[in-house]
N, C-alpha and C. Protein backbone atom coordinates (compact mmCIF):
# COMPACT_ATOMS: atom_id res chain seq x y z
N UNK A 1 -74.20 21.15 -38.15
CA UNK A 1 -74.38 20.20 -37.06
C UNK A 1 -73.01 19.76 -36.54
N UNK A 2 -73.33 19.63 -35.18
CA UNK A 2 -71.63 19.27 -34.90
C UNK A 2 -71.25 17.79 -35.09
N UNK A 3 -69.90 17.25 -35.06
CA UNK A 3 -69.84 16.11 -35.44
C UNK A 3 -68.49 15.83 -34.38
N UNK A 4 -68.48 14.33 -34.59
CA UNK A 4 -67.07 13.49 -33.90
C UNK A 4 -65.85 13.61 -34.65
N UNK A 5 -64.80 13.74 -33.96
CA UNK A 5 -63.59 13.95 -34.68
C UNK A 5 -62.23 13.48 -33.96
N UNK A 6 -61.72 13.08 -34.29
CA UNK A 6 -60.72 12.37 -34.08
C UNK A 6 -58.82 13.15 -34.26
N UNK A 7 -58.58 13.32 -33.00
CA UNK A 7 -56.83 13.66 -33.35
C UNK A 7 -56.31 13.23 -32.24
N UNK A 8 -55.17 12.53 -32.87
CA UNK A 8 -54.06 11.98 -31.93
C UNK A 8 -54.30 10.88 -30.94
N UNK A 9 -55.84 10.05 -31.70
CA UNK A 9 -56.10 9.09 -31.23
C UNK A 9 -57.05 9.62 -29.91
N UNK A 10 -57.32 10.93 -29.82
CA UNK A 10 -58.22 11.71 -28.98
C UNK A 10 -59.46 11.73 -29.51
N UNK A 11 -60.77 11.52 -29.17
CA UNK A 11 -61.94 11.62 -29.22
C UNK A 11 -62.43 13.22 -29.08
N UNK A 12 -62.55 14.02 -30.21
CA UNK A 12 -63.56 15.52 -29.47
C UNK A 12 -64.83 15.35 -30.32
N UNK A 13 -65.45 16.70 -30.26
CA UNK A 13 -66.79 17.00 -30.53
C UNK A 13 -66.38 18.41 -31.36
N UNK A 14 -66.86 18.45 -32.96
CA UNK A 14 -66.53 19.83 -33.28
C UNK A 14 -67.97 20.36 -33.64
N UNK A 15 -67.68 21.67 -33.26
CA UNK A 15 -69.29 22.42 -33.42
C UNK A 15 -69.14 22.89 -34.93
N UNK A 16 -70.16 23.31 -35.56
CA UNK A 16 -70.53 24.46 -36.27
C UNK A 16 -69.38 25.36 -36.97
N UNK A 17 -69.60 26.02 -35.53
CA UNK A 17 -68.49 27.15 -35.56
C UNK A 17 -66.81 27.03 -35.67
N UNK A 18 -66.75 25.43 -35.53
CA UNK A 18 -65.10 25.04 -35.54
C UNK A 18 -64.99 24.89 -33.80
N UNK A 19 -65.36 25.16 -33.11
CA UNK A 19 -65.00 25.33 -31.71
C UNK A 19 -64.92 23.47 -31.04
N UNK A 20 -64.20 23.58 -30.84
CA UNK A 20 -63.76 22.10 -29.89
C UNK A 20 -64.37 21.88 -28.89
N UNK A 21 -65.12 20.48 -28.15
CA UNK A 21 -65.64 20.41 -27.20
C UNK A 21 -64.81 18.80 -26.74
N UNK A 22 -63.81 18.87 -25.60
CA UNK A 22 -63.29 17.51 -25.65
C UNK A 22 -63.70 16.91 -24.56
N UNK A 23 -63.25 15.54 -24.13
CA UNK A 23 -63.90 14.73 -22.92
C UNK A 23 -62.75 14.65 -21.88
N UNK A 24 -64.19 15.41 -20.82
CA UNK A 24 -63.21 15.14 -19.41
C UNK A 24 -63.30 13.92 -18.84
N UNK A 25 -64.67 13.67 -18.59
CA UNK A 25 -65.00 12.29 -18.02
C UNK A 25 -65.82 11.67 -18.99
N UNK A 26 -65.30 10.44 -19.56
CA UNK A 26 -65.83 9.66 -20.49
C UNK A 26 -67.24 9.68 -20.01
N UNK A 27 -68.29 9.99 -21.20
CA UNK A 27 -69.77 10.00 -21.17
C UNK A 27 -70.76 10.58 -20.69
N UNK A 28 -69.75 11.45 -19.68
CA UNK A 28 -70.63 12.04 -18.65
C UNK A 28 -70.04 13.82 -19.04
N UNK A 29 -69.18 13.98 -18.78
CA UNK A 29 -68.49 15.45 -19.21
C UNK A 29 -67.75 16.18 -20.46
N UNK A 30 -68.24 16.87 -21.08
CA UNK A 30 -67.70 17.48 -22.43
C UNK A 30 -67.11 18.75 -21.90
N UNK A 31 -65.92 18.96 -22.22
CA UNK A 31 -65.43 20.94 -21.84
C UNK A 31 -65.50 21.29 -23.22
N UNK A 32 -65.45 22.81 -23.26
CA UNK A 32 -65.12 23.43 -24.30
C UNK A 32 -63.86 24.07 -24.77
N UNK A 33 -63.11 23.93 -25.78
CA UNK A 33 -61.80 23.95 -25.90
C UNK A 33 -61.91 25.46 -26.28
N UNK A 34 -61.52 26.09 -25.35
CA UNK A 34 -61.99 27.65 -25.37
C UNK A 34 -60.94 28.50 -24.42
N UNK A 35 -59.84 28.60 -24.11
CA UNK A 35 -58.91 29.10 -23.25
C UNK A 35 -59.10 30.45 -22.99
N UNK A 36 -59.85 31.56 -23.83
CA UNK A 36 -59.55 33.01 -23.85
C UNK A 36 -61.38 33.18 -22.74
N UNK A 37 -62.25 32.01 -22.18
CA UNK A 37 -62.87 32.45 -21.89
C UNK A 37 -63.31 31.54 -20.34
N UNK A 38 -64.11 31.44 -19.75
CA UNK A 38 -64.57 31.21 -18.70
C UNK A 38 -65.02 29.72 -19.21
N UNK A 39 -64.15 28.41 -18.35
CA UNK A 39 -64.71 26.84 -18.49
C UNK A 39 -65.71 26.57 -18.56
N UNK A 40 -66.47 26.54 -19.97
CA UNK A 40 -67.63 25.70 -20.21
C UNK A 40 -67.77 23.96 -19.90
N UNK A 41 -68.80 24.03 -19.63
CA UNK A 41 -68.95 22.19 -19.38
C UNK A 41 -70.34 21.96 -19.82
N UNK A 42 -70.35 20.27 -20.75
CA UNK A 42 -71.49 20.05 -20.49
C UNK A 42 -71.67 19.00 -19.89
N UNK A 43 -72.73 18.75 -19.31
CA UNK A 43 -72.72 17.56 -18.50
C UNK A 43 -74.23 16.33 -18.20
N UNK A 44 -74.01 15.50 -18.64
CA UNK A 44 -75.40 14.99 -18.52
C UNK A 44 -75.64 14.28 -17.52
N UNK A 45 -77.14 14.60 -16.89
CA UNK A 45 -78.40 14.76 -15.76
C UNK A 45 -79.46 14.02 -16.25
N UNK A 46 -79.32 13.17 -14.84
CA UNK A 46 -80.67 12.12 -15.11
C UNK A 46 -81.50 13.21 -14.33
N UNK A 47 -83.04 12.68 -14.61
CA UNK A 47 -84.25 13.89 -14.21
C UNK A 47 -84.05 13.31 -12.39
N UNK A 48 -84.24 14.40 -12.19
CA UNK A 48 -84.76 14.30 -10.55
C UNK A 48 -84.96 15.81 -10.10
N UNK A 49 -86.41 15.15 -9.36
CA UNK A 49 -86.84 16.76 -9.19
C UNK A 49 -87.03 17.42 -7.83
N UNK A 50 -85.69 16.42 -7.10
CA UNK A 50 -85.39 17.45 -5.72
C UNK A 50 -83.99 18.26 -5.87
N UNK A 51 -83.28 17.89 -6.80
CA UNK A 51 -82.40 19.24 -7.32
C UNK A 51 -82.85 20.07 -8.94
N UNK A 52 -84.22 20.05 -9.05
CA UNK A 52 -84.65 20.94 -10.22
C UNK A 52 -84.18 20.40 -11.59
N UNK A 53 -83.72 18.97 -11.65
CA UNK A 53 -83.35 18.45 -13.37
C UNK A 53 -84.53 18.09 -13.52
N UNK A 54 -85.02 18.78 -14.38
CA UNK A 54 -86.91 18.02 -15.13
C UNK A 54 -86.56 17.31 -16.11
N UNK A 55 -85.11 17.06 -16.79
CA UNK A 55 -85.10 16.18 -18.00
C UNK A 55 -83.82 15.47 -17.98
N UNK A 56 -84.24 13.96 -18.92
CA UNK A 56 -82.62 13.61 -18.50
C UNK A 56 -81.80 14.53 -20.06
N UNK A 57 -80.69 14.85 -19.56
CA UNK A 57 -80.06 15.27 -20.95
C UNK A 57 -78.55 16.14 -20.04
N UNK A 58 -78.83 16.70 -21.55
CA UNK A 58 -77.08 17.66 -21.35
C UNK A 58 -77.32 18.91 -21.01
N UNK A 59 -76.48 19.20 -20.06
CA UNK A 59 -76.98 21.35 -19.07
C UNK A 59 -75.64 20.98 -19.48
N UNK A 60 -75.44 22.90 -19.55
CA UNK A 60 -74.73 23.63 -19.76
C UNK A 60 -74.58 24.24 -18.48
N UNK A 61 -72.94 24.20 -18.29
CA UNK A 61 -72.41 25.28 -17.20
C UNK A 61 -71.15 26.16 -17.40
N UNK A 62 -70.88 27.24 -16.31
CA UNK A 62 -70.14 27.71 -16.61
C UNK A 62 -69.55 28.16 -15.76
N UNK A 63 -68.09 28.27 -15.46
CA UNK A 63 -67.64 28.49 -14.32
C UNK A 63 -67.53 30.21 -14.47
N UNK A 64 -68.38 30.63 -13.94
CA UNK A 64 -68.42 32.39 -13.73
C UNK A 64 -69.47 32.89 -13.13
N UNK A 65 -69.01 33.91 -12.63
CA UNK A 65 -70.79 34.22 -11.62
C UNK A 65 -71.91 35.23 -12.71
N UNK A 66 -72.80 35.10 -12.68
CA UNK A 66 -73.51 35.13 -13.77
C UNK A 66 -73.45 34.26 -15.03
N UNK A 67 -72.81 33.04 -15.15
CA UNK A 67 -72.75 32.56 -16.44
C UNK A 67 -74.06 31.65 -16.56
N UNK A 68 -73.90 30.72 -17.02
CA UNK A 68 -74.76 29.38 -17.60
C UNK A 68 -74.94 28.53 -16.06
N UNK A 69 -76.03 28.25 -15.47
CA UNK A 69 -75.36 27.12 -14.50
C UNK A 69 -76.96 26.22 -14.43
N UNK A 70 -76.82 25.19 -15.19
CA UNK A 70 -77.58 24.21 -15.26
C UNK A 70 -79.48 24.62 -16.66
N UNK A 71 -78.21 25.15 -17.76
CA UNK A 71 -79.11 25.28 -18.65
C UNK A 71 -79.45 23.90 -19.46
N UNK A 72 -80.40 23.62 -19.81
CA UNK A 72 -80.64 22.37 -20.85
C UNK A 72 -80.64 22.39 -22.40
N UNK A 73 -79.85 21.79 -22.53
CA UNK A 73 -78.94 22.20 -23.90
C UNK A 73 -80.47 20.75 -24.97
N UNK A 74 -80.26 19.96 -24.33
CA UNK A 74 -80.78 18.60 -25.50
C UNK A 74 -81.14 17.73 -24.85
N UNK A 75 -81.20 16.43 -25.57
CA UNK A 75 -81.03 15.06 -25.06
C UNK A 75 -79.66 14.21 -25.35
N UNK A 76 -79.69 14.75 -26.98
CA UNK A 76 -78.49 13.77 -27.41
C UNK A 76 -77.17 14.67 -27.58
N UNK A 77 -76.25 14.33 -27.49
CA UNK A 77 -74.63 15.14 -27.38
C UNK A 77 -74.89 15.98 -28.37
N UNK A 78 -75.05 15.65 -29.83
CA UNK A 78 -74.08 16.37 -31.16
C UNK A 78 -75.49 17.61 -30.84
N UNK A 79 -76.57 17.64 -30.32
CA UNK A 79 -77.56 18.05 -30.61
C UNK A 79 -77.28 19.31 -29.21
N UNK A 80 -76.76 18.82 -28.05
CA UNK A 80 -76.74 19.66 -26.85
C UNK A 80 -75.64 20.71 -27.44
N UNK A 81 -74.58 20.07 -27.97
CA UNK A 81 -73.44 21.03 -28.69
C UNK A 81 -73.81 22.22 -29.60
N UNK A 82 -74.59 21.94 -30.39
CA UNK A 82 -75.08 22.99 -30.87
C UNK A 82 -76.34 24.03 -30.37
N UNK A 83 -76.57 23.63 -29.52
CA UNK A 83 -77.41 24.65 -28.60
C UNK A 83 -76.72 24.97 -27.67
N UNK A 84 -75.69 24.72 -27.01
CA UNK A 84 -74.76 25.36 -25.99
C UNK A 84 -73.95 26.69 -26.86
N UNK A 85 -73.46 25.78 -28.04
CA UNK A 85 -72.82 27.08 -28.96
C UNK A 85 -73.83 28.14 -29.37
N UNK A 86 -75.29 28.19 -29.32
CA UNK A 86 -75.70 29.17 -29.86
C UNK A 86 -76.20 29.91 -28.59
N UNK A 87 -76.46 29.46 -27.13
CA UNK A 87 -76.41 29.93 -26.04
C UNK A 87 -75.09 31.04 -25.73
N UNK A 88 -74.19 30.03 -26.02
CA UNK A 88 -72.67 30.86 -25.57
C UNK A 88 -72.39 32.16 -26.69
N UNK A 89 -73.42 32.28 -27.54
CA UNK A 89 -72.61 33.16 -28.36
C UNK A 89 -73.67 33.89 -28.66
N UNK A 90 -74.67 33.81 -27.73
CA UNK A 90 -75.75 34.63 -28.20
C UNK A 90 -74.96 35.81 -27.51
């Protein structure tokens, strides 16, 4: 399960796998500390269903054409993190 972690007085998110997820915008945006690949984000969405969010929670995106773009990872952070990581690495 992923958990909170703390360096340099920095707030991240570590997965599973060791992989870093840090904060862009307090509460609202998580990136993935991942340089060798295409900017993951997660980002949490209140429901509204004239742009297709059916739930409030955390989507997964990805800056690439064909990647991730508005998958639903969870509700709660440590919980979206580990379903983004098993998305991204499927």
């Amino acid at each position: 399960m992923a958990r909170y972690r703390t360096q340099d007085g920095q707030k991240y998110i570590e997965a599973e796998n060791g992989m870093g997820w840090g904060r862009s915008i307090p509460g609202t945006w998580w990136v993935r500390d991942d340089h060798a690949s295409a900017p993951m984000t997660l980002e949490k969405r209140k429901r509204n269903l004239k742009d297709e969010t059916k739930d409030t929670g955390w989507y997964l995106y990805e800056d690439r054409a064909g990647g991730f773009f508005g998958e639903f990872c969870g509700s709660r952070l440590l919980e979206a993190v580990d379903a983004a990581e098993r998305l991204i690495n499927e």
